[in-house]
N, C-alpha and C. Protein backbone atom coordinates (compact mmCIF):
# COMPACT_ATOMS: atom_id res chain seq x y z
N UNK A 1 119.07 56.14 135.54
CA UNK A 1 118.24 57.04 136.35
C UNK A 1 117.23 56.20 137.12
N UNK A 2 117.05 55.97 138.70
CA UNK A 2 116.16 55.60 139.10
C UNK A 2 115.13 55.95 139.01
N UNK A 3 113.78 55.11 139.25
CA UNK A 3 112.61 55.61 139.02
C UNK A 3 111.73 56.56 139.54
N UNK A 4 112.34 56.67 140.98
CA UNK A 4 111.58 57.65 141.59
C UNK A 4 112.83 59.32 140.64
N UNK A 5 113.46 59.45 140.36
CA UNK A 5 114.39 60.65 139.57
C UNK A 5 113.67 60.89 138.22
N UNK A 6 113.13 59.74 137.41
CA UNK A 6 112.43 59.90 136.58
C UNK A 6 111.62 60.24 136.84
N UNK A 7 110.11 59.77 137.99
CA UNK A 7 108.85 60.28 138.03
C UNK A 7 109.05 61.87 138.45
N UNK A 8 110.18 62.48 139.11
CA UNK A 8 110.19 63.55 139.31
C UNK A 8 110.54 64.20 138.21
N UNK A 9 111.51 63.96 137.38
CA UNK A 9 111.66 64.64 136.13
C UNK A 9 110.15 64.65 135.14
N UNK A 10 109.71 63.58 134.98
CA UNK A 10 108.48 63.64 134.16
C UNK A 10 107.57 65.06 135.24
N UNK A 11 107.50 64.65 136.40
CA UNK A 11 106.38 65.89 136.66
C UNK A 11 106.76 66.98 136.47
N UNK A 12 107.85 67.28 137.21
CA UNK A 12 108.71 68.89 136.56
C UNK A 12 108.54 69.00 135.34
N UNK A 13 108.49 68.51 134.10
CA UNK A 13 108.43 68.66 132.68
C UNK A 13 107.04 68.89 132.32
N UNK A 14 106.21 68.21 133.03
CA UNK A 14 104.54 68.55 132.92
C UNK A 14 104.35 69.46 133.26
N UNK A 15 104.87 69.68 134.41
CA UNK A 15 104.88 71.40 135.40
C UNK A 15 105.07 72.50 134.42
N UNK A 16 106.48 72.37 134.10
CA UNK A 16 106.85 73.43 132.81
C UNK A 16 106.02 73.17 131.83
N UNK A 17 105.18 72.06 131.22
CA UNK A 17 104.36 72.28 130.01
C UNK A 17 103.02 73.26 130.11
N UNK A 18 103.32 72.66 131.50
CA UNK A 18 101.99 73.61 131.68
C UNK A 18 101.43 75.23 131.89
N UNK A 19 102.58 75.49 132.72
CA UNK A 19 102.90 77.31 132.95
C UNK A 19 103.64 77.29 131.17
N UNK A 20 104.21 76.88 130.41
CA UNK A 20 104.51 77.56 128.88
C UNK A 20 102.79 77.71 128.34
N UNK A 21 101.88 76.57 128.37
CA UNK A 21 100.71 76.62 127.89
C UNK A 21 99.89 77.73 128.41
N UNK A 22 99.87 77.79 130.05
CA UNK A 22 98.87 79.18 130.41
C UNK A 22 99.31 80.17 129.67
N UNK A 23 101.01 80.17 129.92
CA UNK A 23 101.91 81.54 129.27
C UNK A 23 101.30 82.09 127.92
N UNK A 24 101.31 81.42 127.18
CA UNK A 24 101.23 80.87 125.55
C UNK A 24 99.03 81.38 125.19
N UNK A 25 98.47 80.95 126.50
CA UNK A 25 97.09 81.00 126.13
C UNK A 25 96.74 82.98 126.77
N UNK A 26 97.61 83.17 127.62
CA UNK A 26 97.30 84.36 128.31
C UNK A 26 97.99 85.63 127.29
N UNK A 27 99.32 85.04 126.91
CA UNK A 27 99.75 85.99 125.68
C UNK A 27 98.85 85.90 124.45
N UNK A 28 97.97 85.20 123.75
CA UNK A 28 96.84 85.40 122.77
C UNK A 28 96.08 86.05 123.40
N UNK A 29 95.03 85.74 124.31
CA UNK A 29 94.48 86.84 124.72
C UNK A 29 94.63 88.02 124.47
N UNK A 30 96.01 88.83 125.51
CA UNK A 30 96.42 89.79 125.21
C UNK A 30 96.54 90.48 124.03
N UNK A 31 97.15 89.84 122.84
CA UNK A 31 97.20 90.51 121.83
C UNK A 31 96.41 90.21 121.25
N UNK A 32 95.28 89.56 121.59
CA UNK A 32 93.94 89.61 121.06
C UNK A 32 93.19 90.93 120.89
N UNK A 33 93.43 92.00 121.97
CA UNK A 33 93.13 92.79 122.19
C UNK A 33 93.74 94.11 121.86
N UNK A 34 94.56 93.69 121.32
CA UNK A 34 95.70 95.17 120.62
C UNK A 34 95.06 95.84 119.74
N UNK A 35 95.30 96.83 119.37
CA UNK A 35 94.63 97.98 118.58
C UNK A 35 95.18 98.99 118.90
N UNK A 36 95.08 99.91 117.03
CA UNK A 36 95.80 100.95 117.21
C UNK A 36 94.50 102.22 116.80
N UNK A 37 94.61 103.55 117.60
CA UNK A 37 93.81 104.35 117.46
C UNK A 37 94.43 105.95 116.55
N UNK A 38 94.31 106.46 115.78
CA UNK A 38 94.93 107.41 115.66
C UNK A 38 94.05 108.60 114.80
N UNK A 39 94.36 109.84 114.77
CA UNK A 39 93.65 111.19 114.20
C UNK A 39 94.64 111.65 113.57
N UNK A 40 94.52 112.50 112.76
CA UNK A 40 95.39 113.51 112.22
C UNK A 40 95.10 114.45 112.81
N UNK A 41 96.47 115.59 112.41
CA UNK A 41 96.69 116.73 113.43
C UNK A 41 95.58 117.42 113.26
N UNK A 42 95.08 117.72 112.47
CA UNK A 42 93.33 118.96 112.70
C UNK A 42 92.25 118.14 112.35
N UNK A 43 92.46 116.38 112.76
CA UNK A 43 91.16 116.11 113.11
C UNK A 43 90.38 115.54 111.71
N UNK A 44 90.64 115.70 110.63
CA UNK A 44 90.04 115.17 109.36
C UNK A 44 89.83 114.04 109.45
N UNK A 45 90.31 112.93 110.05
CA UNK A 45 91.21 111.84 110.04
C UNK A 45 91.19 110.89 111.20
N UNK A 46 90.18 110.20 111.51
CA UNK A 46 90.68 109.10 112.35
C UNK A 46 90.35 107.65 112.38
N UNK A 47 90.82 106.79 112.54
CA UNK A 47 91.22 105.52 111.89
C UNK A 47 91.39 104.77 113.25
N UNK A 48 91.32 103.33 113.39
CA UNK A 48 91.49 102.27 114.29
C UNK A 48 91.39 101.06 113.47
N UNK A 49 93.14 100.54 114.24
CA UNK A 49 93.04 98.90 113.39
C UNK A 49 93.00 97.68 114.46
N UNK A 50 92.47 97.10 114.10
CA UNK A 50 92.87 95.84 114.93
C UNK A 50 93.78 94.46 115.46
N UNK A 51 93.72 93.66 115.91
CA UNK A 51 94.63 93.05 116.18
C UNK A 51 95.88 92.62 115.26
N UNK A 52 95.36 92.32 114.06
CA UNK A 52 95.99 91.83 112.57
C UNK A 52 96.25 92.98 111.88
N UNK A 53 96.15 94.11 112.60
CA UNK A 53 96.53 95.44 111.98
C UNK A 53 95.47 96.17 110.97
N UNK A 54 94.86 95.33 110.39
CA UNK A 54 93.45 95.69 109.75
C UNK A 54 92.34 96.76 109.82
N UNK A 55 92.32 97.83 109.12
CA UNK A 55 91.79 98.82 109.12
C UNK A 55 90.16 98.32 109.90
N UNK A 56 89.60 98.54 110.68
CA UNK A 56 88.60 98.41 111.44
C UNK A 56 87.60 100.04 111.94
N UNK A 57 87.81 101.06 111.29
CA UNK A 57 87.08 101.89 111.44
C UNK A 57 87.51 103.28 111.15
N UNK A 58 86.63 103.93 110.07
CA UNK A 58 87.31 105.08 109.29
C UNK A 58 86.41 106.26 109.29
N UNK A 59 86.70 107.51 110.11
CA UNK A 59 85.87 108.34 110.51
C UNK A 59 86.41 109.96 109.69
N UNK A 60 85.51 109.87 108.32
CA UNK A 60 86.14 111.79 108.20
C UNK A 60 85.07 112.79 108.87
N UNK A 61 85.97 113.86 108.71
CA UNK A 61 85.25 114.90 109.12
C UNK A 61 85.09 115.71 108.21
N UNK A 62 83.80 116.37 108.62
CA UNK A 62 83.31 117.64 107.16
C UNK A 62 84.38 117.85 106.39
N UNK A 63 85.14 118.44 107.57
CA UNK A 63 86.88 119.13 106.80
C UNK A 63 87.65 118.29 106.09
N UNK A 64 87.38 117.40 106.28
CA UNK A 64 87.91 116.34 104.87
C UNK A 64 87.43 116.80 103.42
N UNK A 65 86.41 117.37 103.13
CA UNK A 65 85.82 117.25 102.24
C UNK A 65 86.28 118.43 101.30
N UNK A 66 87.47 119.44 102.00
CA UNK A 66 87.58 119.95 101.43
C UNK A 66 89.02 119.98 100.79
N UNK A 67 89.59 118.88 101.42
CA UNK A 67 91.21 118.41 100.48
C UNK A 67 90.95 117.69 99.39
N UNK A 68 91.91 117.81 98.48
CA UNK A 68 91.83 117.62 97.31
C UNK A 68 91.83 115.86 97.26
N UNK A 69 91.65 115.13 96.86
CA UNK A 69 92.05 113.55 97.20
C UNK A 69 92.81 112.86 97.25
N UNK A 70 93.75 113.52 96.25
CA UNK A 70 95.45 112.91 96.57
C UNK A 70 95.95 112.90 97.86
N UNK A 71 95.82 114.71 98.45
CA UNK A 71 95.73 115.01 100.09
C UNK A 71 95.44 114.29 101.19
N UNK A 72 94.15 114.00 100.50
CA UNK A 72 92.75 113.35 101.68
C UNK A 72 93.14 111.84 101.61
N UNK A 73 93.79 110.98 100.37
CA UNK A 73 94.67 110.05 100.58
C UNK A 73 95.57 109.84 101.34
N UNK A 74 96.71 110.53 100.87
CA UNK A 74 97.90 110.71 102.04
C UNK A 74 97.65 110.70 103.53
N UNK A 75 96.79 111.60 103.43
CA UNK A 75 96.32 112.26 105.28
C UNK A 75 95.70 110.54 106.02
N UNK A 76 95.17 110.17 104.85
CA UNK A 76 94.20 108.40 105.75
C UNK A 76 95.73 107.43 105.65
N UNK A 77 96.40 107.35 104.91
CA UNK A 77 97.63 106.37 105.01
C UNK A 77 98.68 106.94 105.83
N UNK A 78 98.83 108.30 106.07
CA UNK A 78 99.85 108.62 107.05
C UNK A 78 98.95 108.33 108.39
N UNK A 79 97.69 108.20 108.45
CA UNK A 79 96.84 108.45 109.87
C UNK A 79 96.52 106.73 110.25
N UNK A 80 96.91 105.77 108.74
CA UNK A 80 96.63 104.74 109.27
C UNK A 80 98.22 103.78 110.15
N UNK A 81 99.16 104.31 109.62
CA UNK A 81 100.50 104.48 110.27
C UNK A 81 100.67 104.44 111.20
N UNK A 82 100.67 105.78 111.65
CA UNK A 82 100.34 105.92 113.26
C UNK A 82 99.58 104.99 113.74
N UNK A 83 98.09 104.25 113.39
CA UNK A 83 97.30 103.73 114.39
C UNK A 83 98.55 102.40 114.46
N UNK A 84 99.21 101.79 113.35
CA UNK A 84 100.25 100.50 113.11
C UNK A 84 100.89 100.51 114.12
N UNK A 85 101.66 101.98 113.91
CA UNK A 85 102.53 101.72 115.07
C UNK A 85 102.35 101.58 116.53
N UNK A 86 100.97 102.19 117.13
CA UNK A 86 100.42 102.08 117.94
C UNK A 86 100.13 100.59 118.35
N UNK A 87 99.66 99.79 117.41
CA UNK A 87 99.41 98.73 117.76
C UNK A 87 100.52 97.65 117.99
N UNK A 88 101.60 97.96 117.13
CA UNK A 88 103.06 97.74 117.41
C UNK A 88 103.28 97.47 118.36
N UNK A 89 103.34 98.93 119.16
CA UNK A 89 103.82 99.13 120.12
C UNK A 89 103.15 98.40 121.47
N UNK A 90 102.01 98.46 120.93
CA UNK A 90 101.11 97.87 122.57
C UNK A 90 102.20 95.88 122.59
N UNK A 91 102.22 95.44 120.58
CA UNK A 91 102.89 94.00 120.96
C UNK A 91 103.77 93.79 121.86
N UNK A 92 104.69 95.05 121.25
CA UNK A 92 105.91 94.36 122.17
C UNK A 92 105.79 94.78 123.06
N UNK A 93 105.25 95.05 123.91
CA UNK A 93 104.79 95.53 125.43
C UNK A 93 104.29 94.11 125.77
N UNK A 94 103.40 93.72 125.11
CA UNK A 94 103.02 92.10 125.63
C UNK A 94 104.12 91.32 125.24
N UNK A 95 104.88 90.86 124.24
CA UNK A 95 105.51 90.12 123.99
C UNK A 95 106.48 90.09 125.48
N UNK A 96 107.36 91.37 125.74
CA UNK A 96 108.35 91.73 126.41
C UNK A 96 108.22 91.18 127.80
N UNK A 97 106.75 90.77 127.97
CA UNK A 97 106.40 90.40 129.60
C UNK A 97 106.75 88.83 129.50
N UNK A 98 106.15 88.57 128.22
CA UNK A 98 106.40 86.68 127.54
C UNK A 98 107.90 86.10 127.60
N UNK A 99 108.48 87.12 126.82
CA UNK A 99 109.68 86.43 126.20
C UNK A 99 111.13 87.21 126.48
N UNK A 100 110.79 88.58 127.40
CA UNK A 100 111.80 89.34 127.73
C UNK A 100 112.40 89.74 126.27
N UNK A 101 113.64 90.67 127.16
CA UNK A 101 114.18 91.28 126.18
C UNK A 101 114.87 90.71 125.47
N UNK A 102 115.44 89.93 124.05
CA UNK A 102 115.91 89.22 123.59
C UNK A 102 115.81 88.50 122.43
N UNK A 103 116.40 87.37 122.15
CA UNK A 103 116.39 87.30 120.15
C UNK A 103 114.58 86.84 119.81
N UNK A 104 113.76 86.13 120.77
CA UNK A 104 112.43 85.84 120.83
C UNK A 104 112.01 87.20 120.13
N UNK A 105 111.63 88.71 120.88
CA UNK A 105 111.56 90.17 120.92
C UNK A 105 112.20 90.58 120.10
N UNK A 106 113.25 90.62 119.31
CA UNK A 106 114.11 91.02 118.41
C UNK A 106 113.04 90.14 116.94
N UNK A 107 112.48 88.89 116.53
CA UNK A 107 111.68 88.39 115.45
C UNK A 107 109.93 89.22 115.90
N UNK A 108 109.90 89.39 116.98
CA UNK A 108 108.48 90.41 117.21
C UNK A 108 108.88 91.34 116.32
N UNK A 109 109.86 92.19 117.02
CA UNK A 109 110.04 93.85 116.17
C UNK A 109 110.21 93.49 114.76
N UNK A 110 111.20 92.90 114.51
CA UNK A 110 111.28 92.48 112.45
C UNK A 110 110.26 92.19 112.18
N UNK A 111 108.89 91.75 112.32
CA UNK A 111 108.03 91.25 112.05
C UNK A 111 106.92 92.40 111.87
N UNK A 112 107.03 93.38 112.75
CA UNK A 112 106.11 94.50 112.66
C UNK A 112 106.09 95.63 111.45
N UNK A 113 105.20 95.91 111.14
CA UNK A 113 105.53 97.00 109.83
C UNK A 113 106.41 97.76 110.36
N UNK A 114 107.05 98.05 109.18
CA UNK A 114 107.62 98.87 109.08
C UNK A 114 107.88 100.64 109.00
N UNK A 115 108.48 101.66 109.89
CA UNK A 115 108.03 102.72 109.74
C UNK A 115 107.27 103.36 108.54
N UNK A 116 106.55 104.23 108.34
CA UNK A 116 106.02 104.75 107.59
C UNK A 116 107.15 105.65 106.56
N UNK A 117 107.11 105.57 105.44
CA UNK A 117 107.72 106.68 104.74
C UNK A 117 107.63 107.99 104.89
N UNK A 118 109.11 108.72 104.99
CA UNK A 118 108.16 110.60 105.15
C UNK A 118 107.47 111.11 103.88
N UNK A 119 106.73 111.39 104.45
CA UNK A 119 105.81 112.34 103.61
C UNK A 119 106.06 112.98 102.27
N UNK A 120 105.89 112.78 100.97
CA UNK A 120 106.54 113.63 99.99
C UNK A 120 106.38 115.02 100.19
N UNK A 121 107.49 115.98 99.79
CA UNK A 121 107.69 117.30 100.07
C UNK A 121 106.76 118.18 99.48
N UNK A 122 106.13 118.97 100.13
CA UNK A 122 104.75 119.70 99.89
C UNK A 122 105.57 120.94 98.38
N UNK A 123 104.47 121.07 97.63
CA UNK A 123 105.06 121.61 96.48
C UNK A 123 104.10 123.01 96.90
N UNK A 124 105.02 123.80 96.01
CA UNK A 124 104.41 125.42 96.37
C UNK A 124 102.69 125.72 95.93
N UNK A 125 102.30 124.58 94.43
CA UNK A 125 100.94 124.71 94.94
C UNK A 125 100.31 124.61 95.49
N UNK A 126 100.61 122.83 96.31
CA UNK A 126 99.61 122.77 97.53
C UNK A 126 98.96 123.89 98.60
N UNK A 127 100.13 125.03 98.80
CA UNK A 127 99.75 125.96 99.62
C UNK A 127 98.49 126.88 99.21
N UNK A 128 98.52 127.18 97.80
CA UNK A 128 97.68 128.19 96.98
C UNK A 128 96.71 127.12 97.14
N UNK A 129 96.53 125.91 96.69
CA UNK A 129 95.41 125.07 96.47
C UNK A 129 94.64 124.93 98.46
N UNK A 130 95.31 124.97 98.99
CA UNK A 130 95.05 124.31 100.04
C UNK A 130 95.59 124.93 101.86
N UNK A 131 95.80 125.91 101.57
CA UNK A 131 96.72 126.75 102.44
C UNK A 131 96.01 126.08 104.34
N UNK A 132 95.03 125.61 104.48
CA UNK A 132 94.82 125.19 105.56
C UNK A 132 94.99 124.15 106.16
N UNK A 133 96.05 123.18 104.91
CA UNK A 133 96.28 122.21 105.28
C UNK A 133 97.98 121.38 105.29
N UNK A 134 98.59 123.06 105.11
CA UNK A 134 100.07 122.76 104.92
C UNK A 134 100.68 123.33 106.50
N UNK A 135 101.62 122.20 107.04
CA UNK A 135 102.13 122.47 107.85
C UNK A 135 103.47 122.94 108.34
């Protein structure tokens, strides 16, 4: 390889090191900023996690106070779910601009929690115990 083919290959390779590095510093950013927000359906319930998925802010309402706690459990882990997937979802929205659609995007999604379990099946007391909070 002559030398002037080399000095051009070396700069092209710097070139590319360099747009992967902005790439690479502009995608942290971004998902620096991800977060998931979410409520439950009448409002008892709302929750926001942050970038690492990390519960970051837990808001009840009066009406919380009147489910039983097993309930009022469930209702904050199904409500913190939703905010997951939310935040999920914002990744691969950034990732997808990074790395396109493909096996890169395919170790994003495996990597993200996993759906939430459904809900165990409401038993006929809950209704008598709690009738304002069965759906």
């Amino acid at each position: 390889m002559p030398i002037q083919d080399s000095a051009a290959w070396l700069a092209d390779y710097q070139k590319n090191l360099s747009r992967m590095q902005a790439n690479a510093e502009a995608a942290s950013a971004s998902l620096s900023r991800v977060g998931g927000r979410a409520a439950s359906p009448r409002g008892e319930v709302e929750v926001e996690v942050g970038p690492s998925g990390a519960l970051t802010d837990l808001r009840l309402s009066p009406a919380a106070r009147t489910l039983e706690a097993d309930a009022l459990a469930r209702l904050i882990l199904a409500t913190v779910h939703d905010a997951h997937r939310q935040a999920g979802a914002q990744v691969v929205d950034i990732m997808t601009d990074y790395v396109g659609d493909g096996p890169a995007l395919q170790m994003v999604r495996d990597n993200l929690p996993v759906e939430a379990a459904p809900a165990a099946p409401r038993q006929e007391d809950d209704y008598f115990a709690h009738p304002g909070i069965i759906s």
